[in-house]
Structure formats: C-alpha cells, structure tokens
Protein backbone atom coordinates (compact mmCIF):
# COMPACT_ATOMS: atom_id res chain seq x y z
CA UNK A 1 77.67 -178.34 -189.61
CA UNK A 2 74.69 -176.52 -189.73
CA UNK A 3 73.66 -173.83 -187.03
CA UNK A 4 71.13 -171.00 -186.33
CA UNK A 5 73.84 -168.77 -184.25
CA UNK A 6 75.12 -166.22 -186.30
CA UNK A 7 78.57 -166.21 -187.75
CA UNK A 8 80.98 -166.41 -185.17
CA UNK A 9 78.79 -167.60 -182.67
CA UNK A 10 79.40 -171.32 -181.18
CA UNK A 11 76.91 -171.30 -178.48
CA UNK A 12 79.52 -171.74 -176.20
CA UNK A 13 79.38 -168.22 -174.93
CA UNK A 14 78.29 -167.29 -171.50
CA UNK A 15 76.02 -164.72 -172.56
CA UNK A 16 74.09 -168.54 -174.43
CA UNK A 17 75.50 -171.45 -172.30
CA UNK A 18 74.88 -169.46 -168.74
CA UNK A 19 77.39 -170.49 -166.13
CA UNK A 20 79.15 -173.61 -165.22
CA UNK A 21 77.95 -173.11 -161.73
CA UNK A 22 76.35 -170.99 -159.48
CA UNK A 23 75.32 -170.95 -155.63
CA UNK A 24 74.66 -168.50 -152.83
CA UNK A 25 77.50 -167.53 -150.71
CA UNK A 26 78.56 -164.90 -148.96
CA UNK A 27 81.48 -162.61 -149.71
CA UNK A 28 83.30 -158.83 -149.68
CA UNK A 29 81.37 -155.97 -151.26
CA UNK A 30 83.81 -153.27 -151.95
CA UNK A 31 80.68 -150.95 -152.64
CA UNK A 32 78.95 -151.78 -149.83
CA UNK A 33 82.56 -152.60 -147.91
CA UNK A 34 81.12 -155.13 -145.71
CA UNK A 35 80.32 -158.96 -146.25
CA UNK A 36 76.79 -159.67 -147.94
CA UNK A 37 75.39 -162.35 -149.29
CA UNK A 38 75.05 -163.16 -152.54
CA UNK A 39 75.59 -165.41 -155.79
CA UNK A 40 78.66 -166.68 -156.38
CA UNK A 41 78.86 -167.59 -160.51
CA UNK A 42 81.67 -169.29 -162.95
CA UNK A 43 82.67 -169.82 -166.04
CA UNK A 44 85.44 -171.11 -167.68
CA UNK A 45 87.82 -171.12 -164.62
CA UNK A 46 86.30 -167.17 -164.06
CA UNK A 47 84.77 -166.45 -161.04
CA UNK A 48 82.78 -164.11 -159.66
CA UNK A 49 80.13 -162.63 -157.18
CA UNK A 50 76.66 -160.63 -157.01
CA UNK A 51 75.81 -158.76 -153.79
CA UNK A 52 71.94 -159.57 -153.24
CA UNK A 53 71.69 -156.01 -151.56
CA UNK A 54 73.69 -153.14 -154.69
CA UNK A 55 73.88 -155.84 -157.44
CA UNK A 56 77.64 -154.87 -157.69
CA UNK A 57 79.67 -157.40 -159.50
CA UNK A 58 83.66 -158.23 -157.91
CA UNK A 59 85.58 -160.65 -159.89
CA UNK A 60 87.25 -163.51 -157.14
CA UNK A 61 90.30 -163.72 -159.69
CA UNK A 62 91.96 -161.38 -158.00
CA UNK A 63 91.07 -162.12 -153.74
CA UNK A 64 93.04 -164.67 -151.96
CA UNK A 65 91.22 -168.25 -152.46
CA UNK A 66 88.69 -169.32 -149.87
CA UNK A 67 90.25 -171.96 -147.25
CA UNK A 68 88.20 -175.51 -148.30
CA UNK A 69 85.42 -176.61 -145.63
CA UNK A 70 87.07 -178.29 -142.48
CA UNK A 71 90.50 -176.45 -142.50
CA UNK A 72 91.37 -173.03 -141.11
CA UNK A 73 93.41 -170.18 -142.06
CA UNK A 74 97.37 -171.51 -141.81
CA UNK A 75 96.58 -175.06 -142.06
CA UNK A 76 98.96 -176.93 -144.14
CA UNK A 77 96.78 -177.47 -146.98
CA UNK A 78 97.85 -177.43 -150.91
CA UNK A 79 96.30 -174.46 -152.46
CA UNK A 80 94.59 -175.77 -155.64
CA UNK A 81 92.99 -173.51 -158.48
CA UNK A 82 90.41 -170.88 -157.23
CA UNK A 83 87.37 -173.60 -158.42
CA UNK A 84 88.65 -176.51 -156.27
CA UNK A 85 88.41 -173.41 -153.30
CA UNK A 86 85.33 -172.02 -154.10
CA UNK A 87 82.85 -174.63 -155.57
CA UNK A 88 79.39 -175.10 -154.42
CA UNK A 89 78.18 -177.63 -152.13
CA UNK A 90 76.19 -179.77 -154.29
C-alpha cells in the first residue's frame, strides 16, 4: 500500500488524526487550583483537559470519573470506563 507519511507513520497518530472527541467542560486546574473552564479532549481511551485561562494540560486518567448526567455522588450506579463518564453531549 502506497503512502506519503514517512516510514513509520500510519496516519493514525494524534499529532495527524486530531482527537476522537472534544467539547468544552469545566474541570480542576491544579495550576490555577480552582475549577475553570476549558476543553476537554480524547484519544484512544486517553483523556484529558485544557484550562481556557493558563493553557495547562491535566490528564483525567488519573481523577476519579465524573458521575453521568442525572445521578449524584453515591448513587448506585455501575462505574463504566472514564469515556462512558466523561463524553460530550452531542
């Protein structure tokens, strides 16, 4: 198969394929230490948010997942993958 990538270069990347989604949301800025808003990006079951206000980048992998619209926290609800939690609302 032909292709005009490079060698070792299959277009898949993020850096060429951008994210699988991305949305505005709000979340924790350790640098700023407050919630701001900003964009909340994945790829490949990684997650991760932008503050709009310092640009500083926190990977979700590593918070707790969000709680999915119309429960609260301690609800008996199955806690799927961290993309089930956090997807956009299309």
């Amino acid at each position: 198969m032909l292709s005009n990538y490079p060698p070792g270069v299959t277009g898949n990347e993020l850096e060429i394929a951008g994210p699988d989604f991305d949305c505005t949301g709000v979340e924790f800025c350790r640098h700023c230490d407050s919630e701001q808003e900003g964009v909340v990006a994945g790829y490949r079951g990684d997650q991760w948010f932008t503050c709009a206000r310092c640009d500083e980048i926190t990977d979700l992998a590593d918070q707790e997942p969000a709680v999915p619209w119309g429960h609260e926290p301690g609800d008996d609800w199955e806690r799927g993958s961290r993309s089930s939690a956090r997807e956009c609302d299309f």
